[in-house]
Protein backbone atom coordinates (compact mmCIF):
# COMPACT_ATOMS: atom_id res chain seq x y z
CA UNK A 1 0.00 0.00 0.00
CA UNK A 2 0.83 3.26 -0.43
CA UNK A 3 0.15 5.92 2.48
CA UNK A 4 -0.09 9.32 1.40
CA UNK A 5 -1.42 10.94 4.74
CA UNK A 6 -1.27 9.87 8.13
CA UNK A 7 -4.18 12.23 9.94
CA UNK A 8 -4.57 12.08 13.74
CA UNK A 9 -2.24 9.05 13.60
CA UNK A 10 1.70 8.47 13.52
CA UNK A 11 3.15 6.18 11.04
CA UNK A 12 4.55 4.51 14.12
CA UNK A 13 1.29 4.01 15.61
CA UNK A 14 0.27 2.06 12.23
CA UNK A 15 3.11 -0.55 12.24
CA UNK A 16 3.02 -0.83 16.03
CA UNK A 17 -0.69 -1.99 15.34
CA UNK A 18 -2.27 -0.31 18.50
CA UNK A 19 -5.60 0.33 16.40
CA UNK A 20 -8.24 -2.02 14.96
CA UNK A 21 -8.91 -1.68 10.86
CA UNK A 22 -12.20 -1.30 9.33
CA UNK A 23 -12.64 -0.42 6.04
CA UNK A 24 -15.65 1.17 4.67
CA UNK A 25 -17.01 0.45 1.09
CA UNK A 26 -18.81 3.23 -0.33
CA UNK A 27 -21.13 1.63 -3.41
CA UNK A 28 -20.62 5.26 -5.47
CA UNK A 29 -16.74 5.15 -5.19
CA UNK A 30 -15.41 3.16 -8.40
CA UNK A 31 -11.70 2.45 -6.98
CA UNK A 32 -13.07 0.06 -4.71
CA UNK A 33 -12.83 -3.17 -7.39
CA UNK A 34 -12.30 -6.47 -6.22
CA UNK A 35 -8.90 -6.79 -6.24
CA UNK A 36 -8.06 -3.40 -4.70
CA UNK A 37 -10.62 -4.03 -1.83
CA UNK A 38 -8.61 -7.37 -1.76
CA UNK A 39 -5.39 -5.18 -1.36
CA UNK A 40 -6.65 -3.29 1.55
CA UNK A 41 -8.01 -6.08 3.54
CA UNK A 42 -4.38 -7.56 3.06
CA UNK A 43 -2.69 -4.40 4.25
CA UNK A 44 -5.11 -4.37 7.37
CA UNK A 45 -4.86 -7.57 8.33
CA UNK A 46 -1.09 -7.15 8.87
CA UNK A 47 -1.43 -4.03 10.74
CA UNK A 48 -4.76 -4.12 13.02
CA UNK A 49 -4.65 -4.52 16.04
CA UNK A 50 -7.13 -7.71 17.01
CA UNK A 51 -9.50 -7.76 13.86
CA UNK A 52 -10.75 -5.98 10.71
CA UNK A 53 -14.25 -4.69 10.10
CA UNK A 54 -15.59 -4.33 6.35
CA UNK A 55 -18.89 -2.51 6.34
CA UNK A 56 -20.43 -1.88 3.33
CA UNK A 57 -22.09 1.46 2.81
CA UNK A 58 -25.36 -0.37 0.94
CA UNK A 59 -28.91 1.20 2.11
CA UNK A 60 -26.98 4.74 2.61
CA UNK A 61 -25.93 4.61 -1.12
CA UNK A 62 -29.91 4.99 -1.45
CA UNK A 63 -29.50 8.82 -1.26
CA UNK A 64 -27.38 9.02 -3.45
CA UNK A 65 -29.55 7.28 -5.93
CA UNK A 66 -32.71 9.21 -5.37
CA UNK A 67 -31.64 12.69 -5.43
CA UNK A 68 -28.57 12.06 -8.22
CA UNK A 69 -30.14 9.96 -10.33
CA UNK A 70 -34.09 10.65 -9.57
CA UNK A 71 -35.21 7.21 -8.76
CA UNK A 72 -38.42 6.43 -6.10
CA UNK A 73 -37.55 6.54 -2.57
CA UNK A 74 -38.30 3.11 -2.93
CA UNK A 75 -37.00 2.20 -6.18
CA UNK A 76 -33.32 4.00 -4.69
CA UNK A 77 -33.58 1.64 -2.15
CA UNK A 78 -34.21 -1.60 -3.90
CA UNK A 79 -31.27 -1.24 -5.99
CA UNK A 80 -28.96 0.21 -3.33
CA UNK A 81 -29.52 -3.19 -1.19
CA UNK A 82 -29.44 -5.17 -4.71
CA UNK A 83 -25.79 -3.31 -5.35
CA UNK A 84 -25.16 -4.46 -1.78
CA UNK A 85 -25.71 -7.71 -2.47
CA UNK A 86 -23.30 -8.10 -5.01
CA UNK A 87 -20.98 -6.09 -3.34
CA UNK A 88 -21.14 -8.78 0.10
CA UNK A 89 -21.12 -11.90 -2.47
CA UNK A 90 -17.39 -10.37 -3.95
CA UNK A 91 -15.66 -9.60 -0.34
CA UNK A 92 -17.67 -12.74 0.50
CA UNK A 93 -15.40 -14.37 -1.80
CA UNK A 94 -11.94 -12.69 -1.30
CA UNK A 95 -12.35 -13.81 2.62
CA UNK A 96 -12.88 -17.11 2.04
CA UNK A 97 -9.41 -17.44 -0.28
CA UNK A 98 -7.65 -16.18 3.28
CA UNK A 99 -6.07 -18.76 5.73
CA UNK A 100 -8.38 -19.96 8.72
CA UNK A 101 -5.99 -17.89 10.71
CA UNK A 102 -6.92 -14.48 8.70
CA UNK A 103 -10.65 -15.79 7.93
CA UNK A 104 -11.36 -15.71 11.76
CA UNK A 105 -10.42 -11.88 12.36
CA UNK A 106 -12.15 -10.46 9.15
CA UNK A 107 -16.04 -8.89 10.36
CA UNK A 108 -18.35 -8.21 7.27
CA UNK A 109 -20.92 -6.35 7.70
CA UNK A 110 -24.05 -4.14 6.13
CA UNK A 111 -25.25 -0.73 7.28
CA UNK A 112 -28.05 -2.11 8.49
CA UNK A 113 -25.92 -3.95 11.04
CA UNK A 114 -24.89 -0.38 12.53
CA UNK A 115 -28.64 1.00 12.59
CA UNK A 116 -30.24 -0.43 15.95
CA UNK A 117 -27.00 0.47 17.86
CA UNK A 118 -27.96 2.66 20.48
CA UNK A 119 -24.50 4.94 20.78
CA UNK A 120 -24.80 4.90 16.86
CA UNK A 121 -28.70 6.35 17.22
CA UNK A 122 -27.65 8.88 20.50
CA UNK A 123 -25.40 10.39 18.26
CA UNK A 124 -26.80 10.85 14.74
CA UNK A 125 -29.22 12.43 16.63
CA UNK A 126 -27.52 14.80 18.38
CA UNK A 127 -25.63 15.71 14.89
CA UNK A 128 -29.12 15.98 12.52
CA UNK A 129 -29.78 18.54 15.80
CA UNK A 130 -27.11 20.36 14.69
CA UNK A 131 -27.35 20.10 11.07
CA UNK A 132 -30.77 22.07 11.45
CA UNK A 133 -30.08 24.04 14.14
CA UNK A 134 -26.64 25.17 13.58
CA UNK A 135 -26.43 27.60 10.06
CA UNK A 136 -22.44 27.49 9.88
CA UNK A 137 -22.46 23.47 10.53
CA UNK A 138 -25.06 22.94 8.01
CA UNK A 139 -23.00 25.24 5.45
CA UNK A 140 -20.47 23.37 5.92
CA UNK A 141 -22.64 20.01 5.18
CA UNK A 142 -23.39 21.41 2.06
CA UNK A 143 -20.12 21.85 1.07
CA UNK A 144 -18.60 18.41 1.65
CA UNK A 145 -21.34 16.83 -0.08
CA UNK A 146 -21.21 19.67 -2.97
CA UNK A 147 -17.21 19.48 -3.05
CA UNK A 148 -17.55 15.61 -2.64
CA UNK A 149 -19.00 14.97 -6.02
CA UNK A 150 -17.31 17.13 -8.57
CA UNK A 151 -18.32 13.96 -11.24
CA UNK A 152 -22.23 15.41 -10.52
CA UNK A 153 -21.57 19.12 -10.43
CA UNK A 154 -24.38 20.01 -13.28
CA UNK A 155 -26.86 17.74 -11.24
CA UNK A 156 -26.00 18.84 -8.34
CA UNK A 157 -25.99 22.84 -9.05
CA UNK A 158 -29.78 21.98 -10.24
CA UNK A 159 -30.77 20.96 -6.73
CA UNK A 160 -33.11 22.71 -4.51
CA UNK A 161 -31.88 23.44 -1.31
CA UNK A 162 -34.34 20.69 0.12
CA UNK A 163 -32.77 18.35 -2.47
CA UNK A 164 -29.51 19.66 -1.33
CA UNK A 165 -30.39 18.89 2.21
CA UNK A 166 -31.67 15.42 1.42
CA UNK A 167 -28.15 14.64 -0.25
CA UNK A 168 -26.52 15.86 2.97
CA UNK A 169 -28.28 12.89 4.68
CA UNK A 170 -25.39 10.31 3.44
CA UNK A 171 -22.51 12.31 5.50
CA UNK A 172 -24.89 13.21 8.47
CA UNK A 173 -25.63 9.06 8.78
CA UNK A 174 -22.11 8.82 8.13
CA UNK A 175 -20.71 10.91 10.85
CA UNK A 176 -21.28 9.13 14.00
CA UNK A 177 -19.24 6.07 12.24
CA UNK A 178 -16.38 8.40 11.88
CA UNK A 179 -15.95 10.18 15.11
CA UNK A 180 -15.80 7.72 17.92
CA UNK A 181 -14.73 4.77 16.28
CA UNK A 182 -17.03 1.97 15.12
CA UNK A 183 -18.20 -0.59 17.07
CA UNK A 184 -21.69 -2.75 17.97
CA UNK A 185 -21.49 -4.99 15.11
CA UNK A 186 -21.54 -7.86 17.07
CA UNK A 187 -18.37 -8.32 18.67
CA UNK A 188 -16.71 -5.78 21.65
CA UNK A 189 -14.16 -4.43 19.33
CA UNK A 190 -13.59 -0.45 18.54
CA UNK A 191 -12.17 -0.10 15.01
CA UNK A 192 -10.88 3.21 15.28
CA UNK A 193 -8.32 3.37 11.83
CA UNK A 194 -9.53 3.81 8.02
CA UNK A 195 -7.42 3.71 5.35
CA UNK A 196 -9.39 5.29 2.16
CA UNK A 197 -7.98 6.39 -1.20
CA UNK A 198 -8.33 10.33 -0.73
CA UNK A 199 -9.20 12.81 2.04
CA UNK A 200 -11.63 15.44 1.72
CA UNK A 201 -13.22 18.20 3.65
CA UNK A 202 -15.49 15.55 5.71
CA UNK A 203 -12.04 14.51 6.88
CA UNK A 204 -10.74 18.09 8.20
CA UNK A 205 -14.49 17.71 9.88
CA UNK A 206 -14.00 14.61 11.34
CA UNK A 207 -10.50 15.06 12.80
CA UNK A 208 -11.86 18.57 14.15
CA UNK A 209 -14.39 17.25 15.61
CA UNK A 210 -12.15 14.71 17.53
CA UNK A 211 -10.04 17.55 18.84
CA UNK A 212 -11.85 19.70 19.60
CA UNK A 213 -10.73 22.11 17.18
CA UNK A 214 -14.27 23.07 15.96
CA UNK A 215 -18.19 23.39 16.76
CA UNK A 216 -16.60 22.66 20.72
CA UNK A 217 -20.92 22.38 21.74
CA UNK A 218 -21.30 19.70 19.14
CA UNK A 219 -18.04 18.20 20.43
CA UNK A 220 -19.26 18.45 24.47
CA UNK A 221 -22.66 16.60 23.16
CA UNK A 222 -20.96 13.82 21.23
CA UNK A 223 -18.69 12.79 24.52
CA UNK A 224 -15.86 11.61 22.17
CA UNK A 225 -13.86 8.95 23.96
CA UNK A 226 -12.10 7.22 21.16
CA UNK A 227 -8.91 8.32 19.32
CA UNK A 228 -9.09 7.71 15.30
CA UNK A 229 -7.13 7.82 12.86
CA UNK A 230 -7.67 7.92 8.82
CA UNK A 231 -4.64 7.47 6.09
CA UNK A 232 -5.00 8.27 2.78
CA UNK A 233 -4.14 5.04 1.36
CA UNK A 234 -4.01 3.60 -2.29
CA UNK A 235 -2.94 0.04 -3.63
């Protein structure tokens, strides 16, 4: 692998393997083929800590789909969960070419998994809250999802603000993944290092938000316990 960007974490910290992997799969991002997600989970497993976590970003990727490419509520979805399928039945496959040794520390999971968590439900709360109540956090929203998908900009610069607000719903249900590190999928692990090729304003947000650095009420809500890290990582 090769690691651009080490943010809120020392390359020392990596190799020393004092944080658990996960690696999230968003459906919309094309550089995550088989045989690169293969590469990551290869990389991971030699530097996590206890396990690895895959979650892939499935029913999420439904917002995308309705307000990018105008499909149902329903119909978004449908095909979100059927791109999720296919998605599982691929990283389904790399695992299962791993060792019994490797197999047995590799979680897979949907974002369904995540949904019934109760820290995971305190805090997307507490940030939607924000997002409506807070004019300079929601501008900022706005921004990461407008700056986040240059491929869309005529679509997107044709959105209503509602529209606009309805994208912004991926990185708001995103957020509490990011902040205190993920965990309740099943197993007492915090995965609390994500290696993803390219950083991004959501990023500067999330790393922030973990010091402290910005929106300091949001911070005091959110009770952030967990040190994460990201690295800007590409096979």
């Amino acid at each position: 692998m090769e690691i651009r960007k080490y943010l809120n974490v020392s390359k020392e910290e990596v190799e020393n393997k004092t944080h658990n992997i996960w690696l999230g799969i968003s459906l919309g991002n094309k550089y995550f083929t088989k045989e690169n997600i293969r590469k990551y989970l290869l990389w991971a497993l030699d530097y996590t800590k206890h396990s690895v976590l895959i979650v892939i970003g499935d029913a999420i990727h439904a917002v995308n789909l309705e307000v990018l490419d105008h499909k149902s509520p329903h119909a978004a979805f449908r095909k979100a969960l059927k791109l999720g399928d296919k998605k599982f039945d691929e990283i389904s496959s790399i695992i299962n070419e791993l060792t019994e040794d490797k197999k047995i520390k590799v979680k897979l999971a949907r974002w369904k998994d995540i949904l019934e968590v109760t820290q995971y439900q305190t805090d997307l709360i507490i940030i939607k809250d924000e997002f409506k109540s807070n004019k300079e956090f929601h501008d900022l929203i706005i921004d990461i999802v407008v700056c986040g998908r240059q491929d869309r900009s005529e679509t997107l610069d044709a959105l209503s603000p509602n529209k606009l607000d309805r994208l912004a719903e991926y990185i708001l249900n995103e957020l509490p993944h990011f902040i205190n590190g993920v965990q309740g999928y099943g197993d007492n692990q915090i995965y609390t290092l994500l290696p993803y090729p390219g950083l991004s304003k959501l990023d500067e947000l999330i790393i922030g938000l973990q010091n402290k650095t910005i929106f300091p009420e949001l911070t005091r809500k959110l009770q952030i316990k967990n040190k994460i890290g990201i690295v800007e990582a590409y096979v």
